[in-house]
Structure formats: C-alpha cells, structure tokens
N, C-alpha and C. Protein backbone atom coordinates (compact mmCIF):
# COMPACT_ATOMS: atom_id res chain seq x y z
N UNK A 1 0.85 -1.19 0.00
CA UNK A 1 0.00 0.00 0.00
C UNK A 1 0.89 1.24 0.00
N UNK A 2 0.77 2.15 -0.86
CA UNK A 2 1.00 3.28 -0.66
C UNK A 2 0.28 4.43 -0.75
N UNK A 3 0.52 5.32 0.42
CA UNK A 3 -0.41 6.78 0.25
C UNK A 3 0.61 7.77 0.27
N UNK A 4 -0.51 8.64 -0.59
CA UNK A 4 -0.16 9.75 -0.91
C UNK A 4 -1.32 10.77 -0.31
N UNK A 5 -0.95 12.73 -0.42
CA UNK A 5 -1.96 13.50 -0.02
C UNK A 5 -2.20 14.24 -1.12
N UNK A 6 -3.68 14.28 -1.54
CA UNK A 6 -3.26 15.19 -3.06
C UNK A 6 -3.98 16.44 -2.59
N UNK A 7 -4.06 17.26 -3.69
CA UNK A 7 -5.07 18.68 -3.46
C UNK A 7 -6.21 18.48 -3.77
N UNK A 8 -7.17 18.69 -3.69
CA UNK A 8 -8.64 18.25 -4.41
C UNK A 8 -9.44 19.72 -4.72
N UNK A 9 -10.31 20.26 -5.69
CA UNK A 9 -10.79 20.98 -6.07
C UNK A 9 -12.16 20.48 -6.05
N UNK A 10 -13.12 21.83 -5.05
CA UNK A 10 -14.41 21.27 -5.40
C UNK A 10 -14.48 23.04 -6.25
N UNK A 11 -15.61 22.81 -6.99
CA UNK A 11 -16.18 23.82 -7.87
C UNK A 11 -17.62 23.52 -7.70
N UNK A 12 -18.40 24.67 -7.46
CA UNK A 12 -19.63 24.99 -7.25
C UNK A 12 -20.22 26.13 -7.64
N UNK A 13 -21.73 26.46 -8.55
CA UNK A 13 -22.35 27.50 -9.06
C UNK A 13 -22.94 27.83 -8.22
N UNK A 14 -23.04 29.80 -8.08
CA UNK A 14 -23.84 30.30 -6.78
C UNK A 14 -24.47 31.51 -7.71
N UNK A 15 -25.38 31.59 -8.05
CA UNK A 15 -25.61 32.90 -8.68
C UNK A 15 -24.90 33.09 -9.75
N UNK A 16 -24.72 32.34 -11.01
CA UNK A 16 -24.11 32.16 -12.45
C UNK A 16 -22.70 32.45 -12.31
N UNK A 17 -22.00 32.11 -11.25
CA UNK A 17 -20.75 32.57 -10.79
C UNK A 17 -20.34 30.98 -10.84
N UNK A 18 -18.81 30.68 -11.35
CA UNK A 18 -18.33 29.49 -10.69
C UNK A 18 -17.31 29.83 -9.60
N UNK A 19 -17.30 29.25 -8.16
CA UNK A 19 -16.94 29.21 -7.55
C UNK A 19 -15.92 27.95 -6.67
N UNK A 20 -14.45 28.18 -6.76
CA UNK A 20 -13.61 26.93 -6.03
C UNK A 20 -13.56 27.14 -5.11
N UNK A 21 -12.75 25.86 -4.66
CA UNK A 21 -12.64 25.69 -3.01
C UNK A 21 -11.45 24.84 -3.18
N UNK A 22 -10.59 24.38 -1.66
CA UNK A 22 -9.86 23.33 -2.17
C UNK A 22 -9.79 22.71 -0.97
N UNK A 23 -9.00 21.38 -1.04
CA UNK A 23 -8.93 20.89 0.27
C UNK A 23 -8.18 19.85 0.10
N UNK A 24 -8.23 18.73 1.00
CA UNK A 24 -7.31 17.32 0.92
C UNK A 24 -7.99 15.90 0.88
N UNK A 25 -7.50 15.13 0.36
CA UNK A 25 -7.23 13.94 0.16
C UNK A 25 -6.30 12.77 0.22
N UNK A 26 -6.33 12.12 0.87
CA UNK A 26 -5.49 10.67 1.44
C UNK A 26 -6.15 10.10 0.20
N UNK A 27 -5.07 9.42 -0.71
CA UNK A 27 -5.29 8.39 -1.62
C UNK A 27 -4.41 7.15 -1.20
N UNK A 28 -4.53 6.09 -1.49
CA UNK A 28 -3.93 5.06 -1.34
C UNK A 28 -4.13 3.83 -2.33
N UNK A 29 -3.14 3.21 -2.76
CA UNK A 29 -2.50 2.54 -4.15
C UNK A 29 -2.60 1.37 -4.16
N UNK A 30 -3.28 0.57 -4.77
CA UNK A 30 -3.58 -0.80 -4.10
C UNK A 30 -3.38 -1.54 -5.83
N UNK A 31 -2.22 -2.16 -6.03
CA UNK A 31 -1.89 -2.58 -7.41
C UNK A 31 -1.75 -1.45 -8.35
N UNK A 32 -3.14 -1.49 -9.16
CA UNK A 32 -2.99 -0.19 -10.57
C UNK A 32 -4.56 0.96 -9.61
N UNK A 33 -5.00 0.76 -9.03
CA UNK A 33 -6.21 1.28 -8.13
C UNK A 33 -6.23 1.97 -7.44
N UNK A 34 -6.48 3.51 -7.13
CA UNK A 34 -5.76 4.24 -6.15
C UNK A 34 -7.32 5.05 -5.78
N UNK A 35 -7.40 4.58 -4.52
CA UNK A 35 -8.61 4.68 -3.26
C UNK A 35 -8.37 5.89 -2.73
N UNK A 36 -9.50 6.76 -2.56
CA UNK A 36 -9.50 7.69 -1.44
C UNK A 36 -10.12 7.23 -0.61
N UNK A 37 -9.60 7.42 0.73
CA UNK A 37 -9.47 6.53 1.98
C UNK A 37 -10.05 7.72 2.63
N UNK A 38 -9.64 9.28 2.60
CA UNK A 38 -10.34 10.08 3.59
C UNK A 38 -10.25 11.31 2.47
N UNK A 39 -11.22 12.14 2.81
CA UNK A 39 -11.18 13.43 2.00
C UNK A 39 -11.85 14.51 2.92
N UNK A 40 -11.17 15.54 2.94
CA UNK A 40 -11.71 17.16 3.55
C UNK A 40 -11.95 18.22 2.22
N UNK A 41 -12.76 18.16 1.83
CA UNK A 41 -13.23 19.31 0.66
C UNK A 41 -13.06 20.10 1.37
N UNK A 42 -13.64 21.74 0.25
CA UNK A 42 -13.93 23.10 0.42
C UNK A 42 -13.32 23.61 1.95
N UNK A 43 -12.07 23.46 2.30
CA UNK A 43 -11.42 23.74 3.63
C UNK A 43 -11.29 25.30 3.79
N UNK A 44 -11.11 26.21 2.13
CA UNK A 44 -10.59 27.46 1.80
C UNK A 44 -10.57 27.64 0.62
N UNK A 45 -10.60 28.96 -0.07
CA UNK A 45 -10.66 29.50 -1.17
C UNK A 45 -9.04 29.49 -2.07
N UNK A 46 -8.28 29.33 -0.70
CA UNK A 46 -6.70 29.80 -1.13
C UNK A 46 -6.08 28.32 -1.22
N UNK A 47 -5.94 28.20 -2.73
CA UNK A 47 -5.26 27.14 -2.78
C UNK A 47 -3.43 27.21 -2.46
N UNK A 48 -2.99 27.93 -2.47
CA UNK A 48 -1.39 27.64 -2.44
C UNK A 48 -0.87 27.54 -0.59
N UNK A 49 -2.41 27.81 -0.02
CA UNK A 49 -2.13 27.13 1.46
C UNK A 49 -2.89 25.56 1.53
N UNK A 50 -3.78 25.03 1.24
CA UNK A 50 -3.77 23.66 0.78
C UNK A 50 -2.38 23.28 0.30
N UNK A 51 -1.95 23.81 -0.68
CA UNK A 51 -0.71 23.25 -1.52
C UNK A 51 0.20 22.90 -0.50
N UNK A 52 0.45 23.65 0.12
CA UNK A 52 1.59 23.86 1.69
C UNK A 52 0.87 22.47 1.96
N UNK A 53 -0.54 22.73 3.09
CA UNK A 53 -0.41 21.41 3.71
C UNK A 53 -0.72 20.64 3.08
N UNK A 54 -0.77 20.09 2.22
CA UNK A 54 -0.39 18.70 1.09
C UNK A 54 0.89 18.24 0.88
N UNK A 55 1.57 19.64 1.10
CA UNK A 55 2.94 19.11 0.98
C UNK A 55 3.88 18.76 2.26
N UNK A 56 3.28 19.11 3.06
CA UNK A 56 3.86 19.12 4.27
C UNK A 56 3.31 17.41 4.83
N UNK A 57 2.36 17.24 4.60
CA UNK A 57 1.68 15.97 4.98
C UNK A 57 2.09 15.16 4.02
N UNK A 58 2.72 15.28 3.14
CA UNK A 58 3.85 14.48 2.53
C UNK A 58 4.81 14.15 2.91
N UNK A 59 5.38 15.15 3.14
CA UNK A 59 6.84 15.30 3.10
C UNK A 59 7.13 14.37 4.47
N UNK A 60 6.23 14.97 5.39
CA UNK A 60 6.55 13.79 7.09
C UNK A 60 5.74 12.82 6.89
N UNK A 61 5.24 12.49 5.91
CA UNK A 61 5.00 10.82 5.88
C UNK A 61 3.62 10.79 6.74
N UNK A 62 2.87 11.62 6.80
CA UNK A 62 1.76 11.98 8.04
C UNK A 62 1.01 10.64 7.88
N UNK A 63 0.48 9.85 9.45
CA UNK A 63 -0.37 8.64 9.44
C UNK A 63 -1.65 9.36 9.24
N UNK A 64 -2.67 8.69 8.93
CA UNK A 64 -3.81 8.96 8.37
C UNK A 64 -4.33 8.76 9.84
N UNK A 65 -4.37 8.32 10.71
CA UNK A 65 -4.92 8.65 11.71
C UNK A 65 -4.63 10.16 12.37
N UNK A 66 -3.59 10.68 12.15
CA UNK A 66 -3.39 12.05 12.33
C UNK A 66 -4.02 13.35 11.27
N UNK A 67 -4.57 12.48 10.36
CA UNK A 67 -5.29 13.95 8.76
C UNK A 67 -6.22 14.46 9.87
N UNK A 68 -7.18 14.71 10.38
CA UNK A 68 -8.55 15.18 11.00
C UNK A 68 -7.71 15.74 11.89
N UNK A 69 -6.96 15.69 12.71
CA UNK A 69 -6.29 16.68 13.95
C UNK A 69 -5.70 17.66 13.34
N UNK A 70 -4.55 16.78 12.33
CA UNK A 70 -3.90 18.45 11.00
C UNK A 70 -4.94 19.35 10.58
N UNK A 71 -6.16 18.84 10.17
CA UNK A 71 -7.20 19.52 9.13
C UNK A 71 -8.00 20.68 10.35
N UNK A 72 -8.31 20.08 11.29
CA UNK A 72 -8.79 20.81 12.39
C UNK A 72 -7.95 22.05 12.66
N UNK A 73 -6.36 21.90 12.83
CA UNK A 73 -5.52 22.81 13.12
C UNK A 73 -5.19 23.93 12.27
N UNK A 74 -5.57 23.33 10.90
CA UNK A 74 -5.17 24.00 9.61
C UNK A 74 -6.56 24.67 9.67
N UNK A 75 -7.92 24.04 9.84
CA UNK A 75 -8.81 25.31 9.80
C UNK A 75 -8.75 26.58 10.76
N UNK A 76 -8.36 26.11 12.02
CA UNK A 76 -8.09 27.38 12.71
C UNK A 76 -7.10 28.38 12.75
N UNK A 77 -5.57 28.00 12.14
CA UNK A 77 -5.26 29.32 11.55
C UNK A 77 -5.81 29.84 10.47
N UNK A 78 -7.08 29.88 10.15
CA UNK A 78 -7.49 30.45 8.71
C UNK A 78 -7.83 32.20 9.10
C-alpha cells in the first residue's frame, strides 16, 4: 500500500458565478487502483495554502490517523 496526499478541487455555481474551493485527500495505491481513503473538501478558497499542507503531509509521511487533527488545526489558523 501506498499513500499519498493530493489537493482536491471542489467547484460549485452560486448565482451564475463558478466558484472553487480546495482541500485534501489521502489516496492510497492498491496494485494499478488508487482509493480515497479520507477526503476534507472546500477547507478554503486559497489554494497555495492547501498546496503547503499537502505538501507538508507528505513530506513527514503523516499517518492517516493524524489527517482530522492536521485539518482541524489547519482550519483554525485560517
């Protein structure tokens, strides 16, 4: 098994406007098959701070039992 954290884009219409959001995703690799195991949509408008923590939750190898405590922490510096 391997996981990875990607960025995820939700897009949504509000009044003939399209509107993003972004957030995270735990995928995980199972042969040629790659599962999302946990996902936090629409976290923020600003993607290049998603980008950060995607990359950061990479980079330390973050257990997936720890995504929801990061994601919690990451919403409150917003």
């Amino acid at each position: 098994m391997d996981r990875q954290y990607v960025l995820i884009k939700y897009t949504y219409v509000y009044e003939d406007h399209d509107n993003s959001s972004y957030g995270i995703a735990a995928v995980e690799k199972y042969d040629d098959t790659e599962i999302v195991v946990e996902a936090y949509p629409d976290l923020t408008r600003d993607m290049e701070s998603v980008k950060k923590l995607v990359h950061d939750c990479n980079q330390l190898k973050l257990d997936l039992i720890h995504l929801k405590d990061v994601v919690e922490d990451f919403v409150a510096t917003l």
